[in-house]
Protein backbone atom coordinates (compact mmCIF):
# COMPACT_ATOMS: atom_id res chain seq x y z
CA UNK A 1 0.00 0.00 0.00
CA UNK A 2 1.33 3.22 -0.97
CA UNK A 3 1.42 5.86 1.94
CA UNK A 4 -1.27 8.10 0.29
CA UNK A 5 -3.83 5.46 -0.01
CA UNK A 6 -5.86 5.49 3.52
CA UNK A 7 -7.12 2.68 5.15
CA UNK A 8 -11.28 1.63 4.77
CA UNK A 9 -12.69 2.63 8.07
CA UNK A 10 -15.84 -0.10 8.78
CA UNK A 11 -19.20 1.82 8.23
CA UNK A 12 -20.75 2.90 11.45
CA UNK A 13 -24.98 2.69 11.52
CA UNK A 14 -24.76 6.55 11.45
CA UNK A 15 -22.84 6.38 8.46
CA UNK A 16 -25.27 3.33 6.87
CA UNK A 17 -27.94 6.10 7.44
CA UNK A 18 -27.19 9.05 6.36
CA UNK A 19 -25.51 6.97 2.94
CA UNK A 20 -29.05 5.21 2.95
CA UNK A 21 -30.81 9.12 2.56
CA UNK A 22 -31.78 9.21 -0.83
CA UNK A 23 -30.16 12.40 -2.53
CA UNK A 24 -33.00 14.48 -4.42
CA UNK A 25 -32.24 15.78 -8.37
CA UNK A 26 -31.34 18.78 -7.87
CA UNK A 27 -28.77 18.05 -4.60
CA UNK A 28 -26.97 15.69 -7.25
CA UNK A 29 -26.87 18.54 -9.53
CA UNK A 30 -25.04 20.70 -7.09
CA UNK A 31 -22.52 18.28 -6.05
CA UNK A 32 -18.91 18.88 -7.33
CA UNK A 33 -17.11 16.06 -9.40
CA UNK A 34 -14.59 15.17 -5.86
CA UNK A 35 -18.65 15.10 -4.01
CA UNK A 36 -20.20 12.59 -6.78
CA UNK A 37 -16.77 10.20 -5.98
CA UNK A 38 -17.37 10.62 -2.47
CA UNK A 39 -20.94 9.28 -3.26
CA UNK A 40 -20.02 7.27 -5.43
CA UNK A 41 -17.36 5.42 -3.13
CA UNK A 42 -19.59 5.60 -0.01
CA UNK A 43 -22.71 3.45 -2.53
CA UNK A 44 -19.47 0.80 -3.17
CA UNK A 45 -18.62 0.19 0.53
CA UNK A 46 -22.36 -0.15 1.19
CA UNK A 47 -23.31 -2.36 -1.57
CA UNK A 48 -20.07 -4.64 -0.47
CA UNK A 49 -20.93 -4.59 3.58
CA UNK A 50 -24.82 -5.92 2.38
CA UNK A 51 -22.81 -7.95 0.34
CA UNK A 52 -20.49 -9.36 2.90
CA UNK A 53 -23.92 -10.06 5.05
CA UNK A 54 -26.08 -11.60 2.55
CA UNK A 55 -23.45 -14.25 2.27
CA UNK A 56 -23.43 -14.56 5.98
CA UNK A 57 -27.37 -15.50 5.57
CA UNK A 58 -26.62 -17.94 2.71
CA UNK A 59 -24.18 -19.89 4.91
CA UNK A 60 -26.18 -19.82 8.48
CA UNK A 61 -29.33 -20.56 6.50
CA UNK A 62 -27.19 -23.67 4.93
CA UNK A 63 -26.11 -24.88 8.48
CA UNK A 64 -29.54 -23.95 9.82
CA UNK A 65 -30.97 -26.83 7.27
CA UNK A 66 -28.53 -29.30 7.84
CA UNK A 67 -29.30 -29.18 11.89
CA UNK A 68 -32.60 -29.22 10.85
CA UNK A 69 -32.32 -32.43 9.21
CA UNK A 70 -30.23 -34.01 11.65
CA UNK A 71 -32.82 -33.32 14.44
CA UNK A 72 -35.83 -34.23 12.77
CA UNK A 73 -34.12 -37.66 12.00
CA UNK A 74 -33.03 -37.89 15.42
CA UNK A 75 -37.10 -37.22 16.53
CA UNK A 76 -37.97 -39.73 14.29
CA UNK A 77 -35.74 -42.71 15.75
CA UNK A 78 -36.46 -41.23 19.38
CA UNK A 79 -39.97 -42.35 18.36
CA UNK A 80 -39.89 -45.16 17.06
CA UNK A 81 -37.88 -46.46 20.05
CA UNK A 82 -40.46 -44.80 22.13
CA UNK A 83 -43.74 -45.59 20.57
CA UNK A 84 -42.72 -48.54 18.22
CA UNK A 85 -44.27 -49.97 14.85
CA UNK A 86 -47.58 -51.04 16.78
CA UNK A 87 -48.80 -48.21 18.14
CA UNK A 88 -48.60 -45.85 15.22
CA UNK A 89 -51.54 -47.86 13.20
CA UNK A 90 -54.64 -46.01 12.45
CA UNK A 91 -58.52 -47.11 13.50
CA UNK A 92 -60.07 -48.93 11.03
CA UNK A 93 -62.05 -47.26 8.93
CA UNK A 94 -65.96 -48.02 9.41
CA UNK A 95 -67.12 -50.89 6.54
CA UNK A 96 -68.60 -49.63 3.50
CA UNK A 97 -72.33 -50.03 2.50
CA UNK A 98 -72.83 -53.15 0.92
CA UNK A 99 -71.87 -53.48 -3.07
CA UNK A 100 -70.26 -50.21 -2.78
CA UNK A 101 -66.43 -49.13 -1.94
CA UNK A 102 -63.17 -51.26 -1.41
CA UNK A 103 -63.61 -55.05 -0.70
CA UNK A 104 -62.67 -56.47 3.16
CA UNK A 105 -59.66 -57.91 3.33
CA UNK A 106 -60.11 -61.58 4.82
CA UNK A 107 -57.71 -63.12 6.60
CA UNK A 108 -56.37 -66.71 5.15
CA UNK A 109 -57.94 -70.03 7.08
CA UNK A 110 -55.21 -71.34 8.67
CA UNK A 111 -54.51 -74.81 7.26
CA UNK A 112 -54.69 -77.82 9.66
CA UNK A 113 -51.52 -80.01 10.26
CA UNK A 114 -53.75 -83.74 10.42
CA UNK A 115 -53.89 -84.70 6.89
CA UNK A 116 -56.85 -86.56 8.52
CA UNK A 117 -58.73 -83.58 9.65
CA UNK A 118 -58.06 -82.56 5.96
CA UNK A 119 -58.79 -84.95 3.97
CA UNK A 120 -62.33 -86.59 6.43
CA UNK A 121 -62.85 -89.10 3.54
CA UNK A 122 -60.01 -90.53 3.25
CA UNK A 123 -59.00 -94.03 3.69
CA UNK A 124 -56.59 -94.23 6.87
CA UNK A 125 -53.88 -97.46 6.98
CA UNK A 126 -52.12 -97.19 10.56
CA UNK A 127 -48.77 -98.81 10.69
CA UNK A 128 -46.48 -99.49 14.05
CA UNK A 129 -42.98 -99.94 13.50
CA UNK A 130 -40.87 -101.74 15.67
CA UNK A 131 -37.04 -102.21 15.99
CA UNK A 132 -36.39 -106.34 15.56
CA UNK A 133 -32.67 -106.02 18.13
CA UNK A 134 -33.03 -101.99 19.97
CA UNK A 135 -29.31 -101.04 20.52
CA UNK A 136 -27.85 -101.51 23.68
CA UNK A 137 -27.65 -98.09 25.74
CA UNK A 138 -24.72 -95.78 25.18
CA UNK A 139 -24.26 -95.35 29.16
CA UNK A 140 -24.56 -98.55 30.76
CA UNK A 141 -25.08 -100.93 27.75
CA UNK A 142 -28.05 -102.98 29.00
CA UNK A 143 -30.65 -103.56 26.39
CA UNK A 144 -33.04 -100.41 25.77
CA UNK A 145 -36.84 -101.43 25.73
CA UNK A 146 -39.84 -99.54 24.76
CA UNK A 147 -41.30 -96.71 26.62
CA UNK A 148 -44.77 -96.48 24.84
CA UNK A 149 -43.90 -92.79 23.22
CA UNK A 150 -44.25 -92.85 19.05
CA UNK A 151 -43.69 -90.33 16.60
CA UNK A 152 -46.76 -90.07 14.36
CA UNK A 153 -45.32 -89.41 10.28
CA UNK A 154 -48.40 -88.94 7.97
CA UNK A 155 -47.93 -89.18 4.04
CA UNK A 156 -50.77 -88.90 1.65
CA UNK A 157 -51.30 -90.87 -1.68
CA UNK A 158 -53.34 -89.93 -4.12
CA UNK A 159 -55.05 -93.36 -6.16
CA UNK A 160 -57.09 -91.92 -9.04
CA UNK A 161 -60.68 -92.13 -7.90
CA UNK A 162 -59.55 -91.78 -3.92
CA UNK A 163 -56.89 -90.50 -1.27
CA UNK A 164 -55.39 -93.00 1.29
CA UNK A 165 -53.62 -91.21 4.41
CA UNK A 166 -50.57 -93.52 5.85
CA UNK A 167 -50.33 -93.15 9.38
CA UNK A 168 -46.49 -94.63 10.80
CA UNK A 169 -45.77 -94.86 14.35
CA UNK A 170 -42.01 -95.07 15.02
């Protein structure tokens, strides 16, 4: 900097306001060329102090967002810990009149696990199987005997014209 240049002194709000008066036509015409520069110079360092403050907005409105977003996803895992997946459902709506608006929804009939209870008609062929020599036991190697517990195993077979259900006890 050369020694004749003077330092920018920082705007005081005085200085914002009497800058910010709006000169009429005919003060303007009255001002000297050295005035108008004056002007002139003092409309530069306000235009770059807005400047320098609108960019201060852009930046804390940017960081203002992105802790916006941050705490609303916090909220949102705060309640589903709190309040879990069951007790945000809705009430039912009320059935519509009959023939008119969306169809029930009905829930699937469970199936049953007795291929008897399934299949009433069907012809049933129980079967007991027996071990001929049990194995000795693995502890104290005296001969195991039965204890009166089976597993039931159905299978199904389908004979054109009819089903037959196979019940083996093991």
């Amino acid at each position: 900097m050369k020694k004749s240049q003077k330092k920018q002194k920082q705007l005081t709000k005085e200085d914002i306001k009497i800058a910010l008066t709006p000169l009429s036509d005919e003060h303007l015409e009255k001002l000297s060329a050295k005035d108008l520069r004056l002007v002139i110079k003092g409309e530069r360092g306000i235009t770059e102090y807005y400047k320098d403050i609108a960019e201060r907005a852009i930046l804390m409105n940017k960081e203002l967002e992105d802790k916006v977003l941050i705490i609303e996803g916090t909220l949102v895992k705060i309640k589903t810990r709190f309040f879990g997946h069951k007790s945000e459902r809705s009430p039912k709506p009320p059935p519509a009149p009959l023939g008119k608006g969306p169809k029930e929804k009905t829930r699937p009939i469970k199936k049953k696990r007795d291929l008897e209870e399934r299949y009433p008609d069907a012809e049933v062929i129980d079967k007991e199987m027996h071990l001929e020599n049990p194995p000795p036991c693995a502890c104290c190697n005296n001969q195991l005997s039965a204890t009166g517990i089976f597993e039931k195993s159905q299978s199904i077979t389908f004979i054109p014209g009819k089903y037959v259900i196979t019940n083996i006890y093991e």
